[in-house]
C-alpha atoms as a PDB file:
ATOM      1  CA  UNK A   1       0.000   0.000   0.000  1.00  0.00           C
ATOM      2  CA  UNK A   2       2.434   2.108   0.990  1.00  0.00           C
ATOM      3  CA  UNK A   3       4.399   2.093  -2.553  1.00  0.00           C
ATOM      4  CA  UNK A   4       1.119   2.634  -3.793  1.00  0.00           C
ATOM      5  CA  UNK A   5       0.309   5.601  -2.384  1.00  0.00           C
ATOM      6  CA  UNK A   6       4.034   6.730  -3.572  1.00  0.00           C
ATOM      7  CA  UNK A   7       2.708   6.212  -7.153  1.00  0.00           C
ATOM      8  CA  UNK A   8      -0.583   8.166  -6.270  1.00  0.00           C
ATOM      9  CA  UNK A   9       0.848  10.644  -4.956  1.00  0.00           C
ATOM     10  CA  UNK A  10       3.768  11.329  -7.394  1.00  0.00           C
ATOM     11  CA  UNK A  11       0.900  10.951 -10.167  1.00  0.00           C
ATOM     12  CA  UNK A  12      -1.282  14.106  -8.862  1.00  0.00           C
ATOM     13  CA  UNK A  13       2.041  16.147  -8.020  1.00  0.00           C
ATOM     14  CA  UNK A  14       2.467  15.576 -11.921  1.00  0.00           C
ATOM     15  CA  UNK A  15       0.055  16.561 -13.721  1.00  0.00           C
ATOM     16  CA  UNK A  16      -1.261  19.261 -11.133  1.00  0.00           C
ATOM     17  CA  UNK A  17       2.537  20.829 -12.537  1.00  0.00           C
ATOM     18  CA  UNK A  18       1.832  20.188 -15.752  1.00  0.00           C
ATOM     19  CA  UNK A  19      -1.610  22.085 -16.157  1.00  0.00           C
ATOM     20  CA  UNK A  20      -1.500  25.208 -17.611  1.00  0.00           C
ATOM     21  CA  UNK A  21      -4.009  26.909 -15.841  1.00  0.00           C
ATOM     22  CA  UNK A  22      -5.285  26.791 -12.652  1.00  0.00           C
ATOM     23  CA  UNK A  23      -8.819  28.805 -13.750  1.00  0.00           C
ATOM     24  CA  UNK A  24     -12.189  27.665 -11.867  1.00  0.00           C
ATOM     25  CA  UNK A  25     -14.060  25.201 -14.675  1.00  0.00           C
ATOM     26  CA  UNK A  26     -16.699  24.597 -12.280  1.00  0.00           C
ATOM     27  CA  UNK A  27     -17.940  22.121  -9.888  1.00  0.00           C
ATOM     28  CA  UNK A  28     -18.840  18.508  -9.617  1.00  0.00           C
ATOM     29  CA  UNK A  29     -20.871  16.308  -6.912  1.00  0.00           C
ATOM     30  CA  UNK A  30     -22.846  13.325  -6.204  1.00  0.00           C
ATOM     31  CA  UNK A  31     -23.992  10.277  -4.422  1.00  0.00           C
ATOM     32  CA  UNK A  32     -22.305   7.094  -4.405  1.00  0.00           C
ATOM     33  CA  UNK A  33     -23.666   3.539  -2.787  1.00  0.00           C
ATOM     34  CA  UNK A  34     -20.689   1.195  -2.304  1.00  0.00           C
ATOM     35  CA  UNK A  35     -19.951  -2.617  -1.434  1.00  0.00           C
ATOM     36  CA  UNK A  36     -16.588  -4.158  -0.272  1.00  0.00           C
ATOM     37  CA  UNK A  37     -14.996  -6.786   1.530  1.00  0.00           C
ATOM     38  CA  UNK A  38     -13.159  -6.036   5.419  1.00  0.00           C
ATOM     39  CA  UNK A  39     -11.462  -7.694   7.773  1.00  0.00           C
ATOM     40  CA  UNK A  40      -9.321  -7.745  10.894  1.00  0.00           C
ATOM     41  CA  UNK A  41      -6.721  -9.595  12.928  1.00  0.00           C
ATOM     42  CA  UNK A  42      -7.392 -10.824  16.269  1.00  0.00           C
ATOM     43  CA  UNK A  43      -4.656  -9.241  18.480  1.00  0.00           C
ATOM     44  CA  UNK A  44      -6.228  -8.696  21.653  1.00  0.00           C
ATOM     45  CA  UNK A  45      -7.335 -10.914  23.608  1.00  0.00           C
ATOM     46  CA  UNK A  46     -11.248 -10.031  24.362  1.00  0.00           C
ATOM     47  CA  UNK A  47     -11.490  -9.408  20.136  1.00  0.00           C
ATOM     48  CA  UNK A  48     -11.638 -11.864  17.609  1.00  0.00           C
ATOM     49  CA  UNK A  49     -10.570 -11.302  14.021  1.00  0.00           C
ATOM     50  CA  UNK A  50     -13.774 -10.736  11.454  1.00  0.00           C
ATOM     51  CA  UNK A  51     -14.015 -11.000   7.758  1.00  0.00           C
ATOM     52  CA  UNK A  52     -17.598  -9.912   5.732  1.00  0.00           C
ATOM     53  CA  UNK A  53     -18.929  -8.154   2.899  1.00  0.00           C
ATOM     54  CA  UNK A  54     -19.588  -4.544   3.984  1.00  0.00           C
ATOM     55  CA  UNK A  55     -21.959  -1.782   2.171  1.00  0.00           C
ATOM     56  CA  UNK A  56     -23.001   1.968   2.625  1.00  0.00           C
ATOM     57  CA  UNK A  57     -23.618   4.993   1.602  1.00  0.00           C
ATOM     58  CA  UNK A  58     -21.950   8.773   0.760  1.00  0.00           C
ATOM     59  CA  UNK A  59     -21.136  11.325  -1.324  1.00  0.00           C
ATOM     60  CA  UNK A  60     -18.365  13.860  -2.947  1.00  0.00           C
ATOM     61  CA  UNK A  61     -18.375  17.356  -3.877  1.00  0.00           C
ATOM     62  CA  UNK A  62     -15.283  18.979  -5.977  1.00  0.00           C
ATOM     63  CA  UNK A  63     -14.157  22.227  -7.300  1.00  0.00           C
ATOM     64  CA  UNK A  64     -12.361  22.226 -10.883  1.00  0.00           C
ATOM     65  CA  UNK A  65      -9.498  23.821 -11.257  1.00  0.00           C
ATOM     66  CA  UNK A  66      -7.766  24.012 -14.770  1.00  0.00           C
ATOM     67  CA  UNK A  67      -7.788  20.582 -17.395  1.00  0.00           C
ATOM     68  CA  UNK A  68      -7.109  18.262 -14.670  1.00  0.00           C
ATOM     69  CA  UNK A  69      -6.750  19.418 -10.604  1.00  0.00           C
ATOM     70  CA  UNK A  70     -10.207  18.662  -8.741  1.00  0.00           C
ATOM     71  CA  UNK A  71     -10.426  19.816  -4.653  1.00  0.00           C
ATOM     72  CA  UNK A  72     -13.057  19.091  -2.528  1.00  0.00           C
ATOM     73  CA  UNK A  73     -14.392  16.730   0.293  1.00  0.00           C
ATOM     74  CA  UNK A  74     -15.989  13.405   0.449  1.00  0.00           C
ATOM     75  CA  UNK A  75     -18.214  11.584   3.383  1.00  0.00           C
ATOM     76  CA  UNK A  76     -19.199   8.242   3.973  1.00  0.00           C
ATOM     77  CA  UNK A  77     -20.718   5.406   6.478  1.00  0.00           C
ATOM     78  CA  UNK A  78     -19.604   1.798   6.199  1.00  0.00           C
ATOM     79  CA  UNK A  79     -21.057  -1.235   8.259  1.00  0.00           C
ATOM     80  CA  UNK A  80     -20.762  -4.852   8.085  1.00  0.00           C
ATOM     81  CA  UNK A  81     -22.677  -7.602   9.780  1.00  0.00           C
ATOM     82  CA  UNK A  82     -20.088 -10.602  10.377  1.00  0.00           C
ATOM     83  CA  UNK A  83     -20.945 -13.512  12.277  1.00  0.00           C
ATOM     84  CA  UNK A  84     -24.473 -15.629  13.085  1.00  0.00           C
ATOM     85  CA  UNK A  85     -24.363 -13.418  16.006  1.00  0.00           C
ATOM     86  CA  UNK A  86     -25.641 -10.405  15.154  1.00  0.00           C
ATOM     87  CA  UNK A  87     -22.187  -8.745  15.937  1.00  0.00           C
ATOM     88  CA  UNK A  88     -21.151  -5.334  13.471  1.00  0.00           C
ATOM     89  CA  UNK A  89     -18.567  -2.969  12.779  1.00  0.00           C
ATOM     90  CA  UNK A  90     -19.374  -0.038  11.318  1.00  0.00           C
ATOM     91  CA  UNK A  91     -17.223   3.447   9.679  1.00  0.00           C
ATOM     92  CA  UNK A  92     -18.226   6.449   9.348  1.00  0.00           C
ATOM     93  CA  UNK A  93     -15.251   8.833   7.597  1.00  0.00           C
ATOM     94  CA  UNK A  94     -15.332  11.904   5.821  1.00  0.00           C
ATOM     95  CA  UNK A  95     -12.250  14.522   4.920  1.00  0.00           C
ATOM     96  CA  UNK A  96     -10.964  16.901   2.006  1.00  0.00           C
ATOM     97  CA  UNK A  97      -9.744  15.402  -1.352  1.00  0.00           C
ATOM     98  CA  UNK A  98      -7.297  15.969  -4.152  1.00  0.00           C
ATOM     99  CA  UNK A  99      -7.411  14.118  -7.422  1.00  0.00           C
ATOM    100  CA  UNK A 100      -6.505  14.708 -10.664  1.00  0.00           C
ATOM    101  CA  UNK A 101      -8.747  14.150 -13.963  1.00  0.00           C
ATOM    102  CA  UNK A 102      -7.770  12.667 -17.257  1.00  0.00           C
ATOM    103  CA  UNK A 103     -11.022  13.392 -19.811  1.00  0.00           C
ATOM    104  CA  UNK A 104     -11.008  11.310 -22.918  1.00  0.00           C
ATOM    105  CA  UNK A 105     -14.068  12.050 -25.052  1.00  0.00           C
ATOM    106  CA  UNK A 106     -17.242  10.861 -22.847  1.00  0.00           C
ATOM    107  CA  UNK A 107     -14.577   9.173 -20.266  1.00  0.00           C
ATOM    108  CA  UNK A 108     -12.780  10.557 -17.558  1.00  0.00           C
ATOM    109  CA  UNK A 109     -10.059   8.529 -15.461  1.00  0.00           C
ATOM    110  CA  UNK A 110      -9.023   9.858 -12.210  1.00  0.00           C
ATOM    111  CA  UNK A 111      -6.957   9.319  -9.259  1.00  0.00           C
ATOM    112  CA  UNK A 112      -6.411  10.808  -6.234  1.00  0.00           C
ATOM    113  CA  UNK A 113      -6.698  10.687  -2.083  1.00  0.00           C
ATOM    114  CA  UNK A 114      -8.412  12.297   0.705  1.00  0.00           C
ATOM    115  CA  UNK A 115      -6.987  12.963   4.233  1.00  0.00           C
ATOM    116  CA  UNK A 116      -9.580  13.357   7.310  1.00  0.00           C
ATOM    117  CA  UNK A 117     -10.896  11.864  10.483  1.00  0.00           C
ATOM    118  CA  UNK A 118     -12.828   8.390  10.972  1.00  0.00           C
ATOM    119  CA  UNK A 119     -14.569   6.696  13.953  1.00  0.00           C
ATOM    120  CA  UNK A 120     -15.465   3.226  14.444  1.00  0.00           C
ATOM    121  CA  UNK A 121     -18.301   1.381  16.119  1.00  0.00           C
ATOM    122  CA  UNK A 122     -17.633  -2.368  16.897  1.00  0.00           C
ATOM    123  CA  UNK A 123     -19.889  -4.597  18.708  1.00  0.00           C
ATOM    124  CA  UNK A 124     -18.598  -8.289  18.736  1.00  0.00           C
ATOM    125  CA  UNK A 125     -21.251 -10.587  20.677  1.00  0.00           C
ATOM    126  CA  UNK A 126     -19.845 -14.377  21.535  1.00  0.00           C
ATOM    127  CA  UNK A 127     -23.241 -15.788  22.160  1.00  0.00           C
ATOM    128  CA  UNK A 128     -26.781 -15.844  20.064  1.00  0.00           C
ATOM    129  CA  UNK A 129     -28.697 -12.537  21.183  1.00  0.00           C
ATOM    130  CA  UNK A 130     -31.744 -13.155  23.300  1.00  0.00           C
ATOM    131  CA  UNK A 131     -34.678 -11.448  24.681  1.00  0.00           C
ATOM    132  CA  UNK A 132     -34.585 -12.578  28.026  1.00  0.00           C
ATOM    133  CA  UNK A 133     -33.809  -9.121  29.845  1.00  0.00           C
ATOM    134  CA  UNK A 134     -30.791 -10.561  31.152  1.00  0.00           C
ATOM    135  CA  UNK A 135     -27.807  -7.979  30.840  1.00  0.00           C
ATOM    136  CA  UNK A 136     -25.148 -10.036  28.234  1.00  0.00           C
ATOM    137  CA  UNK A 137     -21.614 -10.069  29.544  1.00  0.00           C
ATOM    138  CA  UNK A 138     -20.574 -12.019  26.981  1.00  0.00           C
ATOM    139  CA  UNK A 139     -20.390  -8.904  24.358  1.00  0.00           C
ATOM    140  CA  UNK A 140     -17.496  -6.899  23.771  1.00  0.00           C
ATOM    141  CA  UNK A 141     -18.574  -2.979  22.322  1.00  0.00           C
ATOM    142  CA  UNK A 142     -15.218  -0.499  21.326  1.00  0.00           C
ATOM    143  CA  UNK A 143     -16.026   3.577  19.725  1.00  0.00           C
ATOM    144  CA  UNK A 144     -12.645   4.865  19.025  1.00  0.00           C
ATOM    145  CA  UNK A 145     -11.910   7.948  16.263  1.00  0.00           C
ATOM    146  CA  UNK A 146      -8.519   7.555  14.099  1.00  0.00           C
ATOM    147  CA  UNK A 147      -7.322   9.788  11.294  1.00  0.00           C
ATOM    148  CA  UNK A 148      -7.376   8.178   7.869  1.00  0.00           C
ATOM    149  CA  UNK A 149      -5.642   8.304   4.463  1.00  0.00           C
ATOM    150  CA  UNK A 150      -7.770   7.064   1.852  1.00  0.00           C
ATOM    151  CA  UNK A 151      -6.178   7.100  -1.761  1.00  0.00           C
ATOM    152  CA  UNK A 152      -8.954   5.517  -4.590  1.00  0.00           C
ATOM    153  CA  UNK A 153      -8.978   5.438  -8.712  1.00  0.00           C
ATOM    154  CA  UNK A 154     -11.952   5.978 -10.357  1.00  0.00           C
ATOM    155  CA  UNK A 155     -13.929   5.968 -13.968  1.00  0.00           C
ATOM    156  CA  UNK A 156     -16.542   8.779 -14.980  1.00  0.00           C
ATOM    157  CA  UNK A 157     -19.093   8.212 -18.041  1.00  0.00           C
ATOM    158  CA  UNK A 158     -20.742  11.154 -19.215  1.00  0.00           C
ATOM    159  CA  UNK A 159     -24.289  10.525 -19.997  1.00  0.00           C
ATOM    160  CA  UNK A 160     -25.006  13.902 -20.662  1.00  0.00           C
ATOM    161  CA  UNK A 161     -22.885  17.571 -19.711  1.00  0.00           C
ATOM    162  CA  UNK A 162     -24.499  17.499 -16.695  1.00  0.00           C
ATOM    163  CA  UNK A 163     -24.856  14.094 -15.426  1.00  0.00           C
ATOM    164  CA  UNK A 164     -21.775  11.322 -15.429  1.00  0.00           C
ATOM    165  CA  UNK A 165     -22.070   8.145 -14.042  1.00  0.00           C
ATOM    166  CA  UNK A 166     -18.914   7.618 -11.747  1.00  0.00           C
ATOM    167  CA  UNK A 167     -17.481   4.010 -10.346  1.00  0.00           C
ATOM    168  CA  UNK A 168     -14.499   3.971  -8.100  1.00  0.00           C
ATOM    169  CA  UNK A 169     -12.270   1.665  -6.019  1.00  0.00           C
ATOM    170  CA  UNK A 170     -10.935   3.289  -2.754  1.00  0.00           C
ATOM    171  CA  UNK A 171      -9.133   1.198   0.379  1.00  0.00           C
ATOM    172  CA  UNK A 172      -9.270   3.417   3.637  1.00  0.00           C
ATOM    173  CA  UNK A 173      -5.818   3.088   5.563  1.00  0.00           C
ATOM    174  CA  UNK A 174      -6.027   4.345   9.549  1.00  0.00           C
ATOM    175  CA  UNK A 175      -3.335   6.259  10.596  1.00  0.00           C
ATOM    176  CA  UNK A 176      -2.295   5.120  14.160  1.00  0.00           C
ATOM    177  CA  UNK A 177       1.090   5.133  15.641  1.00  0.00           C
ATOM    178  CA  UNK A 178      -0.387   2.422  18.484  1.00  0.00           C
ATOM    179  CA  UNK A 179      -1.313  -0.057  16.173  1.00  0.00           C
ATOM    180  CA  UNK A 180      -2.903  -2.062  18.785  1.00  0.00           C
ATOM    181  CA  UNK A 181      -5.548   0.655  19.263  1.00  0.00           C
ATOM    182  CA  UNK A 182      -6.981   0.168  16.222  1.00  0.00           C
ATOM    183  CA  UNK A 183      -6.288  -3.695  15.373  1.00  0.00           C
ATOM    184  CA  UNK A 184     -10.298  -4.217  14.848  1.00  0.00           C
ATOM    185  CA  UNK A 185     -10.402  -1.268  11.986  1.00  0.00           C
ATOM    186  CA  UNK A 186     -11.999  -2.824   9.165  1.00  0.00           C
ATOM    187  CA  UNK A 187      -9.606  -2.814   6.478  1.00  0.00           C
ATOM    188  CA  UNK A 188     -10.442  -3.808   3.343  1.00  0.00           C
ATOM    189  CA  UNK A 189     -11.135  -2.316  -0.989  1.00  0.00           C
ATOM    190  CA  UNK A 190     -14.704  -0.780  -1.167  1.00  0.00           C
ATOM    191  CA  UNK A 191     -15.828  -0.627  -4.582  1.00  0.00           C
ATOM    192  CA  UNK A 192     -18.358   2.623  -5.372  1.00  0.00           C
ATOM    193  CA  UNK A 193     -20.996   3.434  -8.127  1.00  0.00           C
ATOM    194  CA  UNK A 194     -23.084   6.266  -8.509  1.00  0.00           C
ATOM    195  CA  UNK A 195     -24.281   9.920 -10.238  1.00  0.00           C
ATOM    196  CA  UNK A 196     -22.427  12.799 -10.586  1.00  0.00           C
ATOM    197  CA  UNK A 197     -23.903  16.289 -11.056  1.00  0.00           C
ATOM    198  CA  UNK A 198     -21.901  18.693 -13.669  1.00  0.00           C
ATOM    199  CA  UNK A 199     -21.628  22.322 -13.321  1.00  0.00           C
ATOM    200  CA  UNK A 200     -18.841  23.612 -15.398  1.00  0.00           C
ATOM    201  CA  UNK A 201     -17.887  26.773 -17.321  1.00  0.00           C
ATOM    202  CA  UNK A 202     -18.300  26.587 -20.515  1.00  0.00           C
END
């Protein structure tokens, strides 16, 4: 991941520095429903490690600056039911973005990251849930907030000038120096498709 993110990042620096212009074109933004697959370790002792399909729900919003340098922010919420126990983990994340754009015709590649704050809710029961009012101490419940670094590539069709249909791959990386705090984060690629709504100069 980490040589990855290298390429990412030396990939915006380049053409951002290659544009000849750094004029407002307009904006962009949109919804985006998303599936993936997580998992985690199990390196503490009262957590097990999980693995399931997640799914959720968020949008972006960017400004357009010259042919190819898009800013803006992003915001999503991610949850995952794992086990015949009714236990979840669920990420909520949003932050500021930076990508760059490469239009061809009706396509549009682009790559890019976005840098913010996340916080996960994990509730890992070890027994079947049942309504017998009796308090479970068999269920284990972390909340914990952790920075995140999420670089993605993406595809945009344009259906019309004001409406693209946009699909994108992302993989959300915690940023941590106590890597034991946050050795339930769901880590995992997330896979997103959804609308995009066009205002640009003409």
């Amino acid at each position: 991941m980490k040589k990855l993110l290298s390429v990412l990042i030396f990939t915006i620096a380049t053409f951002a520095l290659s544009a000849q212009s750094f004029r407002y074109q307009g904006f962009s933004g949109g919804m985006m429903l998303h599936a993936g697959y997580v998992q985690s370790k199990s390196s503490q002792a009262y957590f097990e490690g999980y693995q399931s399909l997640c799914q959720g729900v968020g949008g972006a919003a960017r400004v357009h600056f010259g042919k190819y340098l898009r800013l803006g922010g992003e915001g999503y919420v991610s949850s995952a039911n794992y086990d015949a126990n009714e236990s979840y983990v669920s990420l909520g994340w949003g932050g500021v973005l930076a990508d760059v754009a490469l239009p061809l015709k009706k396509w549009t590649l682009y790559a890019g990251s976005s840098f913010g704050g996340g916080s996960v809710q994990h509730l890992q029961r070890n027994r079947p849930l049942e309504n017998d009012f009796i308090p479970d101490l068999s269920s284990n419940y972390r909340h914990y907030a952790t920075m995140l670094l999420t670089p993605y590539v993406g595809v945009e069709y344009a259906l019309n000038d004001g409406i693209h249909l946009t699909a994108k791959v992302d993989y959300a990386m915690p940023m941590a120096k106590d890597k034991q705090s946050i050795c339930d984060f769901p880590l995992g690629p997330r896979l997103y498709i959804g609308f995009l709504f066009y205002h640009t100069n003409p």
